[in-house]
N, C-alpha and C. Protein backbone atom coordinates (compact mmCIF):
# COMPACT_ATOMS: atom_id res chain seq x y z
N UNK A 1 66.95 -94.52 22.28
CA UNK A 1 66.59 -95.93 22.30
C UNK A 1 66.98 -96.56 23.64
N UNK A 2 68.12 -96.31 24.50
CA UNK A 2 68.42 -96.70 25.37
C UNK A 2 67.47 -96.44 26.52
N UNK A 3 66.84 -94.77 26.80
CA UNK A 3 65.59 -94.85 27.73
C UNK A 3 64.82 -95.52 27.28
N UNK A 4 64.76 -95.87 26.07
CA UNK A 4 63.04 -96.71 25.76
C UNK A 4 63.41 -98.12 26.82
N UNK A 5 64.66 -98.79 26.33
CA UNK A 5 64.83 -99.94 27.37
C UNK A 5 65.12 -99.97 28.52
N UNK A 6 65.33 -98.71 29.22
CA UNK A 6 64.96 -98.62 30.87
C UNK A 6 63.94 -98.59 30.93
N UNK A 7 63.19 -97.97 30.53
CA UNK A 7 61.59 -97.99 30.35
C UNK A 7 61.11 -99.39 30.51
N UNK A 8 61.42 -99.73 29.44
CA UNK A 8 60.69 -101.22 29.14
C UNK A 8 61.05 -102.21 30.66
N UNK A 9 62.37 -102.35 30.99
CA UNK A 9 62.92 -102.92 32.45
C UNK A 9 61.95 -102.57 33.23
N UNK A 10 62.24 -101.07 33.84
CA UNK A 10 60.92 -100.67 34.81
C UNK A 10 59.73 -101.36 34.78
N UNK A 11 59.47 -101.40 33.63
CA UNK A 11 57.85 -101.54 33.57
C UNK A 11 57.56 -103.13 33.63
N UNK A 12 58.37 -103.75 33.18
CA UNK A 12 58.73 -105.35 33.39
C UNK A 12 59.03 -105.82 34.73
N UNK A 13 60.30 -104.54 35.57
CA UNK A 13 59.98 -104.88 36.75
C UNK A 13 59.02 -104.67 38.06
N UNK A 14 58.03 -103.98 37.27
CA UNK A 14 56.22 -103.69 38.25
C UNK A 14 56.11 -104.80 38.02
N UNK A 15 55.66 -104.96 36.64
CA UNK A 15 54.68 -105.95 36.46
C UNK A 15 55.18 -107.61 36.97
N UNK A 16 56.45 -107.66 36.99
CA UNK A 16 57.04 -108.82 37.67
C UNK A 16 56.58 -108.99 38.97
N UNK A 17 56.23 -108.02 39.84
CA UNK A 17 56.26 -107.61 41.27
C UNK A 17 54.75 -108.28 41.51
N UNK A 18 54.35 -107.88 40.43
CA UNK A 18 52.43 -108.36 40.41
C UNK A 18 52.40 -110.06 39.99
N UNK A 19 53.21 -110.49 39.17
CA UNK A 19 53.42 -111.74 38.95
C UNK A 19 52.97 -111.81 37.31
N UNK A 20 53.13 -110.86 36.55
CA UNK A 20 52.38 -110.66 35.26
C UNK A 20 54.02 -110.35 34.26
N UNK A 21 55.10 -110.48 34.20
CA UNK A 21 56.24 -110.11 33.81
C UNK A 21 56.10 -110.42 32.13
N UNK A 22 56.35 -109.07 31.21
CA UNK A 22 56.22 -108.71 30.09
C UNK A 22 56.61 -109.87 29.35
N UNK A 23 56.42 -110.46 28.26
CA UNK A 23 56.23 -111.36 27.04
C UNK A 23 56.97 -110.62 26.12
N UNK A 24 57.96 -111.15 25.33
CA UNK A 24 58.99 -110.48 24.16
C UNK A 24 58.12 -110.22 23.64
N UNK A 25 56.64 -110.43 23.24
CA UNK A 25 55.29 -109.57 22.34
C UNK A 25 55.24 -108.27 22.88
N UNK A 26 55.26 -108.40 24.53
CA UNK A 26 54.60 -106.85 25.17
C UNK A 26 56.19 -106.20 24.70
N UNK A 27 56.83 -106.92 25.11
CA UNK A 27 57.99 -105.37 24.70
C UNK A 27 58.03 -105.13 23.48
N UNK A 28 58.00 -105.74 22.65
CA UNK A 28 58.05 -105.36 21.22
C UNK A 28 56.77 -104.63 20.97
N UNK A 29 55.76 -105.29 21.64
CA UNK A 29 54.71 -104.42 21.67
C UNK A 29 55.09 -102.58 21.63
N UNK A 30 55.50 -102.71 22.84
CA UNK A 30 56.11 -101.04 23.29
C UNK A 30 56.89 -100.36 22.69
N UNK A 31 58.02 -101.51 21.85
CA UNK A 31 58.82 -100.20 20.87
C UNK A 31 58.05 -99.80 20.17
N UNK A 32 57.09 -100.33 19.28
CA UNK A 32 56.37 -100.45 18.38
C UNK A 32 56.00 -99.08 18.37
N UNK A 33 55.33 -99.04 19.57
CA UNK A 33 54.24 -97.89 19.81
C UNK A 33 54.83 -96.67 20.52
N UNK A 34 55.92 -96.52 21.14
CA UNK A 34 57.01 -95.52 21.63
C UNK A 34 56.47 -94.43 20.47
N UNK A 35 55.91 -93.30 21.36
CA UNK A 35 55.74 -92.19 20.76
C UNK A 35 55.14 -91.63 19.34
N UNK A 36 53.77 -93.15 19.07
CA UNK A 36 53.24 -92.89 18.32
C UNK A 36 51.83 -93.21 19.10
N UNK A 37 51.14 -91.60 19.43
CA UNK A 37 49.56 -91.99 19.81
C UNK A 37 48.67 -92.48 19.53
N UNK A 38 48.43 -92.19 18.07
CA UNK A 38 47.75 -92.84 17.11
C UNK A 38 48.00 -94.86 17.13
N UNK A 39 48.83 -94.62 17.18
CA UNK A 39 49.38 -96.33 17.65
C UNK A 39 49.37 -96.59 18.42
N UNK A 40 49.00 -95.98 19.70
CA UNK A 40 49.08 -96.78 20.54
C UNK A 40 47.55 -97.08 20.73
N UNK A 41 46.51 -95.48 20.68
CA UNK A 41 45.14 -96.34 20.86
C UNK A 41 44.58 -97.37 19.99
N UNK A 42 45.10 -97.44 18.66
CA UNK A 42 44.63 -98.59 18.09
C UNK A 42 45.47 -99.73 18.71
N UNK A 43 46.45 -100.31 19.09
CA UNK A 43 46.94 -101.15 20.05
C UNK A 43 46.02 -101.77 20.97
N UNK A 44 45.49 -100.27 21.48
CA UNK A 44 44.89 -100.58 22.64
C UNK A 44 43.43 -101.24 22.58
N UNK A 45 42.97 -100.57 21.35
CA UNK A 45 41.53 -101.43 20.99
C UNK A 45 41.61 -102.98 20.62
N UNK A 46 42.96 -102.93 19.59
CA UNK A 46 42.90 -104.69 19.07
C UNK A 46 43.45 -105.52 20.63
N UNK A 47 43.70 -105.42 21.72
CA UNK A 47 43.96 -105.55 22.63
C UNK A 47 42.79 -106.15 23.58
N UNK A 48 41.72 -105.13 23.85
CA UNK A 48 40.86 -105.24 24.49
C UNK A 48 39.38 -106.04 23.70
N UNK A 49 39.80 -105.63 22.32
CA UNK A 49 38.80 -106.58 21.11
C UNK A 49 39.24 -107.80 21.80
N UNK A 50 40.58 -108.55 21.43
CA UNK A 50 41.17 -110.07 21.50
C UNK A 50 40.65 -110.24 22.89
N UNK A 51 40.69 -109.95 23.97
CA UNK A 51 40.46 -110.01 25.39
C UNK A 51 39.17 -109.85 26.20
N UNK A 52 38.20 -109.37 25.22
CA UNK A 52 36.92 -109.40 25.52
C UNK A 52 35.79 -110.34 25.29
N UNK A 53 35.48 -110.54 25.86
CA UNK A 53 34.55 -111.74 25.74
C UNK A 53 32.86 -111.29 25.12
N UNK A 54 32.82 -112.23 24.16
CA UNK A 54 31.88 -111.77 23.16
C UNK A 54 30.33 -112.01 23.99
N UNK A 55 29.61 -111.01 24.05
CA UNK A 55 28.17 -111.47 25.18
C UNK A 55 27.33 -112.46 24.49
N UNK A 56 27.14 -113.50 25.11
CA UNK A 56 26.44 -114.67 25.04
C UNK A 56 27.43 -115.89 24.43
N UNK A 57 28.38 -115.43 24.73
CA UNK A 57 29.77 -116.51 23.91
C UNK A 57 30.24 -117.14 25.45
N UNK A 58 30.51 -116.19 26.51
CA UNK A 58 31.44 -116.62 27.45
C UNK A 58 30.68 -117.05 27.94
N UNK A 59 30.90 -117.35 29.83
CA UNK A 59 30.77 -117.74 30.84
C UNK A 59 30.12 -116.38 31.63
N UNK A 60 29.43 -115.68 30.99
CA UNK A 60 29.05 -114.57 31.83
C UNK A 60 27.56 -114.81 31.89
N UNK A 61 27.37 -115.00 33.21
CA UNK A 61 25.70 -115.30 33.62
C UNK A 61 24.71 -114.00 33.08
N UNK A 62 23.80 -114.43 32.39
CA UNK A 62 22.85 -113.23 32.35
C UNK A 62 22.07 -112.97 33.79
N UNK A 63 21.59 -111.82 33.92
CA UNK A 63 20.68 -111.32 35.07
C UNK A 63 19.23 -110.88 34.68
């Protein structure tokens, strides 16, 4: 448990560096999913579902 929270630091301190610094969601996010694959790609779908913009909903110009 203790590497998981160097882990989590590290990765908090990239993303700090970028100006994006982890949300008590994203880390909890990460224990969550620590070494379960199956969990993490579904993570990763309800993730990119919430964050995607539905076509003809957003601001995305058609061509």
């Amino acid at each position: 448990m203790r590497d998981l929270e160097k882990i989590i630091d590290e990765v908090n301190g990239s993303m700090s560096i970028e100006g994006m610094p982890l949300t008590k969601i994203d880390k909890e996010r990460i224990r969550r999913c620590a070494g379960n694959d199956e969990l993490v790609e579904e993570t990763i779908a309800e993730l990119i579902k919430k964050h995607t913009v539905a076509r003809g909903y957003g601001h995305e110009q058609q061509l």
